[in-house]
N, C-alpha and C. Protein backbone atom coordinates (compact mmCIF):
# COMPACT_ATOMS: atom_id res chain seq x y z
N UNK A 1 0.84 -1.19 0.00
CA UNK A 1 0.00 0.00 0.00
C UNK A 1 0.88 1.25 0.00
N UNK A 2 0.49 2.58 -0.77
CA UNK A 2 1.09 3.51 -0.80
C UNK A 2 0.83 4.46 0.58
N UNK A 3 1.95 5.46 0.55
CA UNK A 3 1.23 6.40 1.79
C UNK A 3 0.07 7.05 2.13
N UNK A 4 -0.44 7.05 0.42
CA UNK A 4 -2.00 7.53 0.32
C UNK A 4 -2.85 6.77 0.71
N UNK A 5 -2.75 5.75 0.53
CA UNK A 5 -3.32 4.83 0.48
C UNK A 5 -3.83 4.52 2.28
N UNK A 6 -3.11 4.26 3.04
CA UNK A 6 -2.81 4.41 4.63
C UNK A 6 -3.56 5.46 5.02
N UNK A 7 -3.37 6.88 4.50
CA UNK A 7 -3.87 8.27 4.97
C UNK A 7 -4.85 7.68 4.93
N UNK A 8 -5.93 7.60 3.62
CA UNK A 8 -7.25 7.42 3.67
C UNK A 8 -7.92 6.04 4.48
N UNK A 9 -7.00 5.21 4.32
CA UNK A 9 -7.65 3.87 5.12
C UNK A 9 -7.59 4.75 7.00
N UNK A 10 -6.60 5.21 7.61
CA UNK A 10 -6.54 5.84 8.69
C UNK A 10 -7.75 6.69 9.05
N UNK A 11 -7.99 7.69 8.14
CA UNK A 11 -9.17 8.71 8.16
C UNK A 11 -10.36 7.87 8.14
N UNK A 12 -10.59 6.85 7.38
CA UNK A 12 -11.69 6.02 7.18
C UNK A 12 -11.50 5.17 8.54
N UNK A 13 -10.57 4.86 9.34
CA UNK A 13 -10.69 3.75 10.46
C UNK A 13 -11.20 5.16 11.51
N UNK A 14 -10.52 6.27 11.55
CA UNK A 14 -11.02 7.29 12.61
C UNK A 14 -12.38 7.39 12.92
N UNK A 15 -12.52 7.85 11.38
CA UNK A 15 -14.08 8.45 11.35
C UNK A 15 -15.17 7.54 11.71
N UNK A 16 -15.10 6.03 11.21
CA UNK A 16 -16.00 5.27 11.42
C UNK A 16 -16.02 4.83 13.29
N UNK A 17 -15.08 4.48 13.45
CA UNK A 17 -14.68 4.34 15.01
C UNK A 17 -15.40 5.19 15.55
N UNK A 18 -15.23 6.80 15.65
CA UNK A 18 -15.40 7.96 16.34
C UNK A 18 -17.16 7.78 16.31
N UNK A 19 -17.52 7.55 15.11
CA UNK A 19 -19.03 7.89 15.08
C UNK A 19 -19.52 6.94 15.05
N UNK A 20 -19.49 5.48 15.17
CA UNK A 20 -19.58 4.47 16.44
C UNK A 20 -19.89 4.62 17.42
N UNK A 21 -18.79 4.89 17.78
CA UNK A 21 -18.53 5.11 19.14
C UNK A 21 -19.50 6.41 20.09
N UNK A 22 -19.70 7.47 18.98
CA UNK A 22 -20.76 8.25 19.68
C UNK A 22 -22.16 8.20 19.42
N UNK A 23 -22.47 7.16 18.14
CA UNK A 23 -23.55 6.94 18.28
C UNK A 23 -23.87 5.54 18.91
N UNK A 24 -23.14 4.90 19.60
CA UNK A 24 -23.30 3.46 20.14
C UNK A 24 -23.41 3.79 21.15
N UNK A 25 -23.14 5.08 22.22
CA UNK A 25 -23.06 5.35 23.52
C UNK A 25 -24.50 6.11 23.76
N UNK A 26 -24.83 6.72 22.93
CA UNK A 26 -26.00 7.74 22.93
C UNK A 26 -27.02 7.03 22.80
N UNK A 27 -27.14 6.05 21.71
CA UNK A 27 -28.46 4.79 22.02
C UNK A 27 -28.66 3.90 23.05
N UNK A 28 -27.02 3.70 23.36
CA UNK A 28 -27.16 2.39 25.16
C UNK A 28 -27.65 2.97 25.93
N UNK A 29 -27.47 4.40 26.19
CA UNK A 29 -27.78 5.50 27.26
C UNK A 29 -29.30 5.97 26.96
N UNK A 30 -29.79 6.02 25.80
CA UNK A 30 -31.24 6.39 25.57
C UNK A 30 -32.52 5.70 25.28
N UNK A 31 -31.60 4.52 24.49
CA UNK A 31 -32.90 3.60 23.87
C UNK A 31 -32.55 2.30 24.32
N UNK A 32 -31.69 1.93 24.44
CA UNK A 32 -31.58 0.30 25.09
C UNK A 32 -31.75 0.33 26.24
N UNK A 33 -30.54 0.85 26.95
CA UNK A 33 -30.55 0.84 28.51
C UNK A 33 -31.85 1.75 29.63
N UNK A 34 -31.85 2.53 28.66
CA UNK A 34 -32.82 3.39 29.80
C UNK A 34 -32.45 3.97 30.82
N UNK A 35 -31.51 4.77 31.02
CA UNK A 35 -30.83 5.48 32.12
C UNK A 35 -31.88 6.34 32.79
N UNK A 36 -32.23 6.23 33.92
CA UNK A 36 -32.54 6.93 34.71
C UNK A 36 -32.74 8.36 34.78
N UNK A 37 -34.08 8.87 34.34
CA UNK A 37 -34.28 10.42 33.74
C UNK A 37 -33.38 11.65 34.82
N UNK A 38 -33.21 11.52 35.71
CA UNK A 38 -32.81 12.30 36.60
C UNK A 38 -31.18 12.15 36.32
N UNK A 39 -30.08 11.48 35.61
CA UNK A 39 -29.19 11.04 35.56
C UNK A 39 -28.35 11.50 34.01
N UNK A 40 -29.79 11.05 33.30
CA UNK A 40 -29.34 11.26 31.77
C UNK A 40 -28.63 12.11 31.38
N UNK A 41 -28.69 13.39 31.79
CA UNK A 41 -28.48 14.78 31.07
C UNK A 41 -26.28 14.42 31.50
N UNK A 42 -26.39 14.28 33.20
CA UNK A 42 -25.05 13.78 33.57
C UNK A 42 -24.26 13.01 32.68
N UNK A 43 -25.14 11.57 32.46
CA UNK A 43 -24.20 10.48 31.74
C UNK A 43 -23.76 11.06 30.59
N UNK A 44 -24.89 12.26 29.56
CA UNK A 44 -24.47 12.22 28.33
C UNK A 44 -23.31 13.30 28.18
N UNK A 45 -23.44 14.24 29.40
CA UNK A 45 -22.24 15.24 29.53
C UNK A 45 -20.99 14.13 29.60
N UNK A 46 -20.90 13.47 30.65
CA UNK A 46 -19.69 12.70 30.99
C UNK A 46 -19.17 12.23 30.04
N UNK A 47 -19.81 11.26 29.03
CA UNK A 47 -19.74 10.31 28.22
C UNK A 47 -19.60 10.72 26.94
N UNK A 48 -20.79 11.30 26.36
CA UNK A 48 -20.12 11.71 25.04
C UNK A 48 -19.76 13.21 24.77
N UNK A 49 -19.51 13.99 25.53
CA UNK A 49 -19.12 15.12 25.97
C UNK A 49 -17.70 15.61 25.40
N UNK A 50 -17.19 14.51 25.88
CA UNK A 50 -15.65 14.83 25.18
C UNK A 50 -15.41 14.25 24.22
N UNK A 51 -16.47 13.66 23.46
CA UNK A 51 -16.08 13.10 22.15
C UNK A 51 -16.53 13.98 21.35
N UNK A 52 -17.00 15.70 21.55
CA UNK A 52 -17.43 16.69 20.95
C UNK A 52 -16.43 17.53 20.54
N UNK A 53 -15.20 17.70 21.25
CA UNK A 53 -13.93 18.43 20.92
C UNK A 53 -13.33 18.17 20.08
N UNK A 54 -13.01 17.07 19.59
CA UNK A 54 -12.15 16.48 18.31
C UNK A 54 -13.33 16.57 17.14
N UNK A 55 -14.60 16.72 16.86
CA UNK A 55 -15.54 16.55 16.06
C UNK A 55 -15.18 17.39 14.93
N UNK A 56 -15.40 18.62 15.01
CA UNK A 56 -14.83 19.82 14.05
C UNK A 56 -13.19 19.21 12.89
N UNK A 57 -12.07 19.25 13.63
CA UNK A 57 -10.93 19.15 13.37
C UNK A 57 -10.54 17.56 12.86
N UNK A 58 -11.57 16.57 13.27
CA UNK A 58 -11.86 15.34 12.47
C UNK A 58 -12.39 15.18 11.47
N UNK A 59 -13.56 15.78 11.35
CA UNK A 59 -13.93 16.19 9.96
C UNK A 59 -13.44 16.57 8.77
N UNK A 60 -12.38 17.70 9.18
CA UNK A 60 -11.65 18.40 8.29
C UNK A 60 -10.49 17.78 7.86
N UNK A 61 -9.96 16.53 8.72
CA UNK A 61 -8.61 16.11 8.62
C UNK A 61 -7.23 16.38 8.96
N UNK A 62 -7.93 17.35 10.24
CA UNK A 62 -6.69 18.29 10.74
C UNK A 62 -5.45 16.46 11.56
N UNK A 63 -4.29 17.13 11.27
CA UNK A 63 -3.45 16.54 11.41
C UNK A 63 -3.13 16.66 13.60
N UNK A 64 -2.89 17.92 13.67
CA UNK A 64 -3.11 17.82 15.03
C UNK A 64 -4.15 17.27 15.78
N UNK A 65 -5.00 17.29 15.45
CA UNK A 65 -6.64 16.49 16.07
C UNK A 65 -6.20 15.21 16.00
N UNK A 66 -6.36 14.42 15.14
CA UNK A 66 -6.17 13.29 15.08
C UNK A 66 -5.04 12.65 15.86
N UNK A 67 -4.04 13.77 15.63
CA UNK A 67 -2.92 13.04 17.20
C UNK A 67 -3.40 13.04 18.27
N UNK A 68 -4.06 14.17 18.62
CA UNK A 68 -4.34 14.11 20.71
C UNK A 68 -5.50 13.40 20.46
N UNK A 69 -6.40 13.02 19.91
CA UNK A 69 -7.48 12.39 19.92
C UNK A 69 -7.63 10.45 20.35
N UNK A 70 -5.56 10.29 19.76
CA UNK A 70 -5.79 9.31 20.54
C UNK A 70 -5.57 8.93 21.86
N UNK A 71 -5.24 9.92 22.44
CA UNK A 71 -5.64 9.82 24.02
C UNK A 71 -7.38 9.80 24.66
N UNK A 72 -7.86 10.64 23.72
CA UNK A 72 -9.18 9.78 23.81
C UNK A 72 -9.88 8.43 23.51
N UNK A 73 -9.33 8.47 22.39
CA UNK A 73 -9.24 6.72 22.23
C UNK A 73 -9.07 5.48 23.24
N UNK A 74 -8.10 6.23 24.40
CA UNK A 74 -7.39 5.43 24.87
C UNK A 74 -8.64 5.17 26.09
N UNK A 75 -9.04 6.74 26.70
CA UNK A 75 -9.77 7.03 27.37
C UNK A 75 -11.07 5.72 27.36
N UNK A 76 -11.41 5.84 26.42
CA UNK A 76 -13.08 5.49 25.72
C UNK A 76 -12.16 3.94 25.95
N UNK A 77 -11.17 3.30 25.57
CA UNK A 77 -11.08 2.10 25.67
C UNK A 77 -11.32 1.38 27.13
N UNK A 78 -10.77 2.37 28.21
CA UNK A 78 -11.12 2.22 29.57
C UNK A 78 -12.17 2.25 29.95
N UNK A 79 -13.19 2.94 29.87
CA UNK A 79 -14.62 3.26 29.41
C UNK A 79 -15.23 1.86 29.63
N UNK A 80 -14.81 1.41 28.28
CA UNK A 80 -15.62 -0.22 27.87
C UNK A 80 -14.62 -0.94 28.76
N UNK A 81 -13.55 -1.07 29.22
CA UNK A 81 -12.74 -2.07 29.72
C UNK A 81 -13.81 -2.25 31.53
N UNK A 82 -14.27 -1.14 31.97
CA UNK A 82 -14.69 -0.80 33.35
C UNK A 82 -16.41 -1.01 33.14
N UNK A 83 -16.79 -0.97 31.87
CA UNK A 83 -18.23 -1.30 31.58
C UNK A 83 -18.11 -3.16 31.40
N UNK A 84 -17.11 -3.57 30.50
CA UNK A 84 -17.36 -5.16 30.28
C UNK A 84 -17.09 -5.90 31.69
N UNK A 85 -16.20 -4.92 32.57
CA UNK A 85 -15.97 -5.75 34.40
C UNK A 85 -17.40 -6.10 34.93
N UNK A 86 -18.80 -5.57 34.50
CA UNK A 86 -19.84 -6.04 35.17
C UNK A 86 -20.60 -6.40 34.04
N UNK A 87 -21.39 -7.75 34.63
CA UNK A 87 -21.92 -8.82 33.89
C UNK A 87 -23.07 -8.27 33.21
N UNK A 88 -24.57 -7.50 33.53
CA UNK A 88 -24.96 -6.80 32.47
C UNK A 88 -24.49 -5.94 31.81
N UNK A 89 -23.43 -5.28 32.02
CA UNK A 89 -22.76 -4.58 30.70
C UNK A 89 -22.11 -4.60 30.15
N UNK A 90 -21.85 -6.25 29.72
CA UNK A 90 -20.78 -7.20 28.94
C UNK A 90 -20.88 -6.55 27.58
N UNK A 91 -22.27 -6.29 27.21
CA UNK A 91 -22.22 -5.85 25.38
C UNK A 91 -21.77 -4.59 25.24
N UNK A 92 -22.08 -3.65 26.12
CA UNK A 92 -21.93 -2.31 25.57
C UNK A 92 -20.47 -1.99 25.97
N UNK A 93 -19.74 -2.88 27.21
CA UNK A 93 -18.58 -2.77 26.74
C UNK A 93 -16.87 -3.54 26.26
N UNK A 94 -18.13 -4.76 25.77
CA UNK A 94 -17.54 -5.18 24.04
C UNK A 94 -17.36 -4.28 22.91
N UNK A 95 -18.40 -3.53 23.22
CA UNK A 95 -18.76 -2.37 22.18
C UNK A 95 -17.94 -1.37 22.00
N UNK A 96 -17.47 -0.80 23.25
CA UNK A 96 -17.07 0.40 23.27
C UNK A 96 -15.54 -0.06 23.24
N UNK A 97 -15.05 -1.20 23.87
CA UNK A 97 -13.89 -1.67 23.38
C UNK A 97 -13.39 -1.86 22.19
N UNK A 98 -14.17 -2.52 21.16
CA UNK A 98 -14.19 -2.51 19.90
C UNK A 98 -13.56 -0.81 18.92
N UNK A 99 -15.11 -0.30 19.46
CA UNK A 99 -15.54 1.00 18.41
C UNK A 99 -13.87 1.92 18.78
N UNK A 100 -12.79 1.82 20.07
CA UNK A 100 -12.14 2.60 20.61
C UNK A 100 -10.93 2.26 20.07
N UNK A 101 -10.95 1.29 19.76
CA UNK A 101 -9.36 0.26 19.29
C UNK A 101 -9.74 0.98 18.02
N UNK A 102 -10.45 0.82 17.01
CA UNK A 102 -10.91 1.29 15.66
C UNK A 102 -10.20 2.78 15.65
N UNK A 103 -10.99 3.24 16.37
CA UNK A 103 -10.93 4.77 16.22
C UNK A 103 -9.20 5.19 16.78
N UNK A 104 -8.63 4.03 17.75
CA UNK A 104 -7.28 4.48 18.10
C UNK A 104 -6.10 4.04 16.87
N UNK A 105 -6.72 2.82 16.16
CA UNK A 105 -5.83 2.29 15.20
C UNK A 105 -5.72 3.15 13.93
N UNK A 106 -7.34 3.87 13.64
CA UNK A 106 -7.47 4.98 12.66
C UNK A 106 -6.40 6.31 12.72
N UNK A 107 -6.82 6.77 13.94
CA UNK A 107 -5.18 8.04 14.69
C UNK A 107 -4.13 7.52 14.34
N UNK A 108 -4.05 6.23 14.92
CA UNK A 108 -2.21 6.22 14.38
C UNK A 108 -2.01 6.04 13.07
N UNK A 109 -2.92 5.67 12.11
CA UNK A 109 -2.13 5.32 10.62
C UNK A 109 -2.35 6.36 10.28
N UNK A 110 -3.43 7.49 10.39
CA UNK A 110 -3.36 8.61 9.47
C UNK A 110 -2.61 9.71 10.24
N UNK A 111 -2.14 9.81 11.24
CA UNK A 111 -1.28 10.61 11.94
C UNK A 111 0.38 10.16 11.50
N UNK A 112 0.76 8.97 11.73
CA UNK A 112 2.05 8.30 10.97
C UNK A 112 1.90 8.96 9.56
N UNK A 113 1.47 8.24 8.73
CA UNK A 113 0.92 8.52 7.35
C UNK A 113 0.87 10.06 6.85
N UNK A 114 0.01 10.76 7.31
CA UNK A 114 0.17 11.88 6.87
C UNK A 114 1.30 12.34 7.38
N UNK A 115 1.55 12.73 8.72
CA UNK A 115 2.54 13.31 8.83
C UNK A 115 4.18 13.35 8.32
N UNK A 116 4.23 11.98 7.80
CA UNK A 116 5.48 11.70 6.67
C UNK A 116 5.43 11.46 5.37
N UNK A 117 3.50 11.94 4.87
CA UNK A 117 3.53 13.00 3.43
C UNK A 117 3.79 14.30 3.42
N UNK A 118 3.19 14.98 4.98
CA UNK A 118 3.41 16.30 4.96
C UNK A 118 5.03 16.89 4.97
N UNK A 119 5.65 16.00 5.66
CA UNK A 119 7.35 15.89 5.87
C UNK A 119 8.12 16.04 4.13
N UNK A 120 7.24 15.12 3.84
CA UNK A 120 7.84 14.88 2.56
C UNK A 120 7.41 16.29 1.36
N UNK A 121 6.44 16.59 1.54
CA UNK A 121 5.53 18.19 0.45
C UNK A 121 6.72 18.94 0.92
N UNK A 122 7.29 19.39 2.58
CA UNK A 122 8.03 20.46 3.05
C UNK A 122 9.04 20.32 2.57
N UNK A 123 9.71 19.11 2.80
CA UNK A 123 11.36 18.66 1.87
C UNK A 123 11.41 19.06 0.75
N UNK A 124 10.41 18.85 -0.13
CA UNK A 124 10.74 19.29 -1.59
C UNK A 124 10.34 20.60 -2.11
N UNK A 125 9.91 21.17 -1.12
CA UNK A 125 9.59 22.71 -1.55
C UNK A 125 10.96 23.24 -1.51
């Protein structure tokens, strides 16, 4: 595979991961699980709250986003690692384990990737 090739498979592992991941949390929390009306407004601040900051600059393909973002990645993997420790919430965090690895494996190839096309555009200018 070429370096292009990586960029876009990376951007394509981010994006799908990311919006997974925030729409897989927003339905467990609203329509499957049924969280507790007095609670909801909390969980969805907590939870998908910070998956709102990287949204903008993911979109666009910003190169810095996609680096610190996988510390969220990492975040959200703990998430599901502390959700699959109890026995009814084995699926959602299979889930969120899954959707987080995706979205962390997406950061690193298009962060690697681009950043040693962008290396490479500056060299030859």
């Amino acid at each position: 595979m070429t370096q292009n090739q990586y960029v876009k498979l990376g951007r394509w592992l981010t994006l799908s991961g990311y919006f997974s991941l925030l729409f897989g949390l927003f339905a467990w929390h609203l329509l499957i699980d049924h969280t507790a009306k007095h609670l909801i407004s909390i969980i969805i601040l907590a939870q998908i709250g910070p998956l709102m900051f990287p949204l903008m600059g993911l979109l666009k393909g910003k190169l810095y986003t996609h680096a610190w973002s996988m510390y969220l990645a990492i975040f959200y993997f703990i998430v599901g690692v502390w959700y699959a420790g109890s026995s009814e919430d084995l699926m959602i965090g299979l889930y969120v384990i899954f959707t987080s690895l995706v979205f962390f494996l997406g950061t690193v190839l298009y962060t690697r990737f681009m950043g040693k096309q962008m290396q490479a555009m500056d060299s030859s200018e």
